[in-house]
C-alpha atoms as a PDB file:
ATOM      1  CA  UNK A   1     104.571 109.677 122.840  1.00  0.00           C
ATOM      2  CA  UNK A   2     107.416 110.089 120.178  1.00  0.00           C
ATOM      3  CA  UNK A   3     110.983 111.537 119.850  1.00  0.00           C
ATOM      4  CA  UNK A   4     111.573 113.469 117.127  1.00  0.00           C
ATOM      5  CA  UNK A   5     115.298 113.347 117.469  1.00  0.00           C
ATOM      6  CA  UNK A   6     117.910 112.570 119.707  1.00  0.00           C
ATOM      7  CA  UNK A   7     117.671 115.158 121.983  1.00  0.00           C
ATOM      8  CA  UNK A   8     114.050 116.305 121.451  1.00  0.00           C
ATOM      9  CA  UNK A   9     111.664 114.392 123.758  1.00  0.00           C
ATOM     10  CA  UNK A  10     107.630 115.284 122.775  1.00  0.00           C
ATOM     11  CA  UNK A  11     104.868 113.463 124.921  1.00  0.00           C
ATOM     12  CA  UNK A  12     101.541 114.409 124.370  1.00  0.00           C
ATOM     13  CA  UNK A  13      98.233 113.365 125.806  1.00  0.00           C
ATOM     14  CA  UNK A  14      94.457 114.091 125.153  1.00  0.00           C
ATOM     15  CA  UNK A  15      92.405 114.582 127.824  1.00  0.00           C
ATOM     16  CA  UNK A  16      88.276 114.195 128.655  1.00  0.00           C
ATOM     17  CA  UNK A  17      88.091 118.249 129.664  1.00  0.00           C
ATOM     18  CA  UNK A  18      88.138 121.480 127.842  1.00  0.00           C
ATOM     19  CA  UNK A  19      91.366 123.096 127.891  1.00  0.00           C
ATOM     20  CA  UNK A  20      90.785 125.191 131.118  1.00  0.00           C
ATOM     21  CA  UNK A  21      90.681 123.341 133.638  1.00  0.00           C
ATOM     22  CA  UNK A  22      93.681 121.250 131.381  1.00  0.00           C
ATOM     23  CA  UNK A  23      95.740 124.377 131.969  1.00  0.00           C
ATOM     24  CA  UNK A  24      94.339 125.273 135.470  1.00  0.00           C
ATOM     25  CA  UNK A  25      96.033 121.840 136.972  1.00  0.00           C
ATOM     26  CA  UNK A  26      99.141 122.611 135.317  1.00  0.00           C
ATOM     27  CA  UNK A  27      99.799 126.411 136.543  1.00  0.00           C
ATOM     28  CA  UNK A  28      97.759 126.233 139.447  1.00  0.00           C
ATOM     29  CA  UNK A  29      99.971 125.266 142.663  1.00  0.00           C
ATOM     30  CA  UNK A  30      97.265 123.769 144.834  1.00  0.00           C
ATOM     31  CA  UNK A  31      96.047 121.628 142.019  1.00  0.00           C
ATOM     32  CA  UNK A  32      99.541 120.456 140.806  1.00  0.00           C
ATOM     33  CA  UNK A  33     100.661 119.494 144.243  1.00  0.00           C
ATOM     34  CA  UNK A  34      97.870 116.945 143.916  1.00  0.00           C
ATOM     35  CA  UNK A  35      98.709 114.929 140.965  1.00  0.00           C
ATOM     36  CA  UNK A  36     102.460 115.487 139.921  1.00  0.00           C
ATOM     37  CA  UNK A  37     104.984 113.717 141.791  1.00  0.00           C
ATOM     38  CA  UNK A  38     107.819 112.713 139.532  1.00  0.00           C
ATOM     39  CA  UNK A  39     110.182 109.765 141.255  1.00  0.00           C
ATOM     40  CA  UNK A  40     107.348 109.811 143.663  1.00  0.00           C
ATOM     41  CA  UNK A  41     108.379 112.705 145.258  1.00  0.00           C
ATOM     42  CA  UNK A  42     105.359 114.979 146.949  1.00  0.00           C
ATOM     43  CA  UNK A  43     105.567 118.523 145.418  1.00  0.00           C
ATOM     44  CA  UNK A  44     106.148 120.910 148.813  1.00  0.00           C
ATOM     45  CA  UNK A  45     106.364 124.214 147.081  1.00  0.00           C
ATOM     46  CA  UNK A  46     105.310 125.918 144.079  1.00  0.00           C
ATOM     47  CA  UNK A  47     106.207 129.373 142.862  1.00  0.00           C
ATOM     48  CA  UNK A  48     105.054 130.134 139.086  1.00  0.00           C
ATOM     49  CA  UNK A  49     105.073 133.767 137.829  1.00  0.00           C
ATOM     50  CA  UNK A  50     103.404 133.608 134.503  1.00  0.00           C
ATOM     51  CA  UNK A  51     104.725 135.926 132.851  1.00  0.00           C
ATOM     52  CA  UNK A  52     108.126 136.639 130.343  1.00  0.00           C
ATOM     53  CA  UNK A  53     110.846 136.750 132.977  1.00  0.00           C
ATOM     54  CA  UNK A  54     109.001 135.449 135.588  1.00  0.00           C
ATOM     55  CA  UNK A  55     109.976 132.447 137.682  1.00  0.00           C
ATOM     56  CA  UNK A  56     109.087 129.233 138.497  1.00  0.00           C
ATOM     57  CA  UNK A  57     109.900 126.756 141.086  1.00  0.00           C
ATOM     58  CA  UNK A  58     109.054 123.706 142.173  1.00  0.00           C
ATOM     59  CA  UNK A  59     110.401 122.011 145.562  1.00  0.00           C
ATOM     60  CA  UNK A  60     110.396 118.719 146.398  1.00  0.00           C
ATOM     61  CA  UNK A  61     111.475 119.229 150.157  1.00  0.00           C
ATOM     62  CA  UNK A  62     115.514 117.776 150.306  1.00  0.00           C
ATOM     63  CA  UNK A  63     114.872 115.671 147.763  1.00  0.00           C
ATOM     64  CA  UNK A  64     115.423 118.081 144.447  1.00  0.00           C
ATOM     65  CA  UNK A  65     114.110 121.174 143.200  1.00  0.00           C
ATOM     66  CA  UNK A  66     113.642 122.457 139.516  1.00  0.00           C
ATOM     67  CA  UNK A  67     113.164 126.300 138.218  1.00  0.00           C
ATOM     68  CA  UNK A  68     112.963 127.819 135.558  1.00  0.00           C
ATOM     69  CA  UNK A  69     112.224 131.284 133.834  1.00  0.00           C
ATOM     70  CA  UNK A  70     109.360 131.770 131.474  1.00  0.00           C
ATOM     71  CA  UNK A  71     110.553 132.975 128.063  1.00  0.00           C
ATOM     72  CA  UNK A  72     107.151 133.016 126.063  1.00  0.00           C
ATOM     73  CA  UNK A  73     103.573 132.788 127.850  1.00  0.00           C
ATOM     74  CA  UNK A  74     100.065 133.235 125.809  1.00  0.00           C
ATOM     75  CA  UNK A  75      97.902 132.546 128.796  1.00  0.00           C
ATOM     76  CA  UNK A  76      95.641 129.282 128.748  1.00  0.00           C
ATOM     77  CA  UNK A  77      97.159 128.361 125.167  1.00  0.00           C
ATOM     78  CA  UNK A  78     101.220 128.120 125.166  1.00  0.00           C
ATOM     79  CA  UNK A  79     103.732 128.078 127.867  1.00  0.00           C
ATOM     80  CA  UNK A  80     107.722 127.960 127.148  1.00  0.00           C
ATOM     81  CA  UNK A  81     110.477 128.199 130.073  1.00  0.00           C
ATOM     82  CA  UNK A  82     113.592 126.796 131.053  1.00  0.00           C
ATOM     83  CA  UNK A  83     113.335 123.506 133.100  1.00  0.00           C
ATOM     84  CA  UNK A  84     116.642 123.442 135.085  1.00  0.00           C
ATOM     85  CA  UNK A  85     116.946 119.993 137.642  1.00  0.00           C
ATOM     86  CA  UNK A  86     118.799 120.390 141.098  1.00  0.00           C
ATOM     87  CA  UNK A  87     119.499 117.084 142.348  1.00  0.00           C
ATOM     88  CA  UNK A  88     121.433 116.434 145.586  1.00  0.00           C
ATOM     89  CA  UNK A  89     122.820 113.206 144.232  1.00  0.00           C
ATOM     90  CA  UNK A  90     122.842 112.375 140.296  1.00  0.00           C
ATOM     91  CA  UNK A  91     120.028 110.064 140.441  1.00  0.00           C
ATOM     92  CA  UNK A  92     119.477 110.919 136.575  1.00  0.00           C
ATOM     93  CA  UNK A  93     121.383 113.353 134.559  1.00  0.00           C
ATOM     94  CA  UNK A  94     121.352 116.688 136.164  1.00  0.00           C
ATOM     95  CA  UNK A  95     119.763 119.166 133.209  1.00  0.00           C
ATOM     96  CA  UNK A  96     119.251 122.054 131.962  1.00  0.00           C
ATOM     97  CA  UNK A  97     116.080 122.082 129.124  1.00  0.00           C
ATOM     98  CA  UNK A  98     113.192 123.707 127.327  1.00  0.00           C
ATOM     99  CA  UNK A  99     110.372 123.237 127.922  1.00  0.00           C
ATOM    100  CA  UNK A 100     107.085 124.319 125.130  1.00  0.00           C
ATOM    101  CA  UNK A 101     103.450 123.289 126.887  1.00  0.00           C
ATOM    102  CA  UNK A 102     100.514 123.705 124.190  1.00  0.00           C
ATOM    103  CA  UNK A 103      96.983 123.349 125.307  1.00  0.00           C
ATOM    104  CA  UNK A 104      94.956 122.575 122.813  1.00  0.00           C
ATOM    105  CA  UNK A 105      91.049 122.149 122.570  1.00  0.00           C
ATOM    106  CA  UNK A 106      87.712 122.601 122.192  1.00  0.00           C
ATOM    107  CA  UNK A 107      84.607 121.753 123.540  1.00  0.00           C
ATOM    108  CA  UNK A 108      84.828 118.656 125.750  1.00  0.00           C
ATOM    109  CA  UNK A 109      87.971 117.136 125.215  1.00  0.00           C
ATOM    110  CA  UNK A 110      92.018 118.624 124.775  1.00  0.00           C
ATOM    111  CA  UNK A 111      95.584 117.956 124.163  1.00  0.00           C
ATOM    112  CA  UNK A 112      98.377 118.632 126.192  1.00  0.00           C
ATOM    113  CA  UNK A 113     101.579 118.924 124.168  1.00  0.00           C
ATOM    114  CA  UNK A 114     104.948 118.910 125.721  1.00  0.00           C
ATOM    115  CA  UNK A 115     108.579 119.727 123.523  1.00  0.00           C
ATOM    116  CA  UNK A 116     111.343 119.296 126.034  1.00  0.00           C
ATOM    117  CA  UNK A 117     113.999 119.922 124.175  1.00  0.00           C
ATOM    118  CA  UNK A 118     118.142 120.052 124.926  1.00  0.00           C
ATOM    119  CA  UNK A 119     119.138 116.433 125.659  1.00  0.00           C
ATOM    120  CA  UNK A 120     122.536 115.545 125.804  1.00  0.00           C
ATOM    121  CA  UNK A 121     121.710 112.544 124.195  1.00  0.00           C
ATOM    122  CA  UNK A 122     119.363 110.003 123.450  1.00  0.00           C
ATOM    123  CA  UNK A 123     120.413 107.959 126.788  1.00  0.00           C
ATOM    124  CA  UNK A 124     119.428 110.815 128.574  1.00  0.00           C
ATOM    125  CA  UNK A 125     115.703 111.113 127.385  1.00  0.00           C
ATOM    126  CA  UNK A 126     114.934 107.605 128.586  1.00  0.00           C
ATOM    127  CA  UNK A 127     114.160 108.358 132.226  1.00  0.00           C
ATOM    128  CA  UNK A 128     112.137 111.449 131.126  1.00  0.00           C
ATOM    129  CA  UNK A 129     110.104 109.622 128.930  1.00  0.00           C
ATOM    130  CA  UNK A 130     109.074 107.167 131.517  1.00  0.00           C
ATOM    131  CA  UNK A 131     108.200 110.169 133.703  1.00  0.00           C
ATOM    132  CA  UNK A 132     106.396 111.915 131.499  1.00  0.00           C
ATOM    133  CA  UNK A 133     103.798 108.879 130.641  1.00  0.00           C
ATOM    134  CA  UNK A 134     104.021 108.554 134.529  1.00  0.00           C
ATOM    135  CA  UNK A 135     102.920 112.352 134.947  1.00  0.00           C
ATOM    136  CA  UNK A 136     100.312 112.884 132.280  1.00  0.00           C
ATOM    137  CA  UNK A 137      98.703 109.357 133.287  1.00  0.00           C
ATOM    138  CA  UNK A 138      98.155 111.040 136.745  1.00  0.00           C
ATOM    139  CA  UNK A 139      97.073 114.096 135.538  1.00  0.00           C
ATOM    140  CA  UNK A 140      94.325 112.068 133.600  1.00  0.00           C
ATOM    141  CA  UNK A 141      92.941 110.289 136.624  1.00  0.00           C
ATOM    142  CA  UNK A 142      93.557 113.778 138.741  1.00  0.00           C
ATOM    143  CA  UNK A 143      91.227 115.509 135.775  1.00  0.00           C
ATOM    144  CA  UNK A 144      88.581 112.415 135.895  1.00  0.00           C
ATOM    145  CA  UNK A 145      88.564 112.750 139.666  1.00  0.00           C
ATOM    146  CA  UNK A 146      87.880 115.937 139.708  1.00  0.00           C
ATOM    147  CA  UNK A 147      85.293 116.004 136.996  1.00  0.00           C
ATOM    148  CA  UNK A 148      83.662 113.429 138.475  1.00  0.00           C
ATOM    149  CA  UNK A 149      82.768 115.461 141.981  1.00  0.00           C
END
């Protein structure tokens, strides 16, 4: 996981799957609720129209929410929306980003490469970039788990 600038955070993780099920657990609301729960938080809701213009939500009960609109979408290869945190308290800086999800792949194994992009400043990507190894470590075991069955 690197930076490439002060307000450019870009984590990215290979993966023992092909890139369809790689995508699947990240679009897929049942499957995310399972394995992404950033400051432990249990994802309640998802809503996540795929589509240019279309909307996405996620809901962590009281605790925070954080939507989005989808500005570019090639289906199963490259995903780019807004990433907007609503926090109740400012826990870590409330923001507004972009986000640019690549799945890359073939065969067996794939990449999963994130851009989130609009930082205020390089203080602020700290916390993300702890949550982001967080994330895509669980998404690993969620992906070995449920090759495994």
């Amino acid at each position: 996981m690197d930076t490439n600038d002060n307000t450019t955070l870009h984590p990215a993780e290979e993966f023992p799957v092909s890139k369809e099920p790689l995508y699947k657990a990240w679009t897929e609301p049942g499957q995310l609720k399972q394995w992404w729960k950033p400051m432990e938080k249990q994802l309640e809701d998802v809503q996540n129209d795929i589509r240019v213009g279309g909307k996405v939500v996620y809901r962590f009960s009281e605790a925070f929410t954080i939507n989005g609109e989808y500005k570019k979408v090639k289906e199963g290869d490259t995903l780019v929306y807004t990433w907007i945190w609503n926090l109740p308290e400012e826990v870590v800086h409330k923001g507004d980003y972009l986000l640019t999800i690549k799945f890359n792949g073939n065969g067996n194994s794939s990449t999963l490469d994130v851009t989130q992009e609009d930082f205020m400043d390089e203080h602020a990507i700290q916390p993300h970039k702890n949550g982001w190894q967080a994330s895509l470590n669980d998404l690993e075991n969620y992906l070995q788990n449920e090759i495994g069955k």
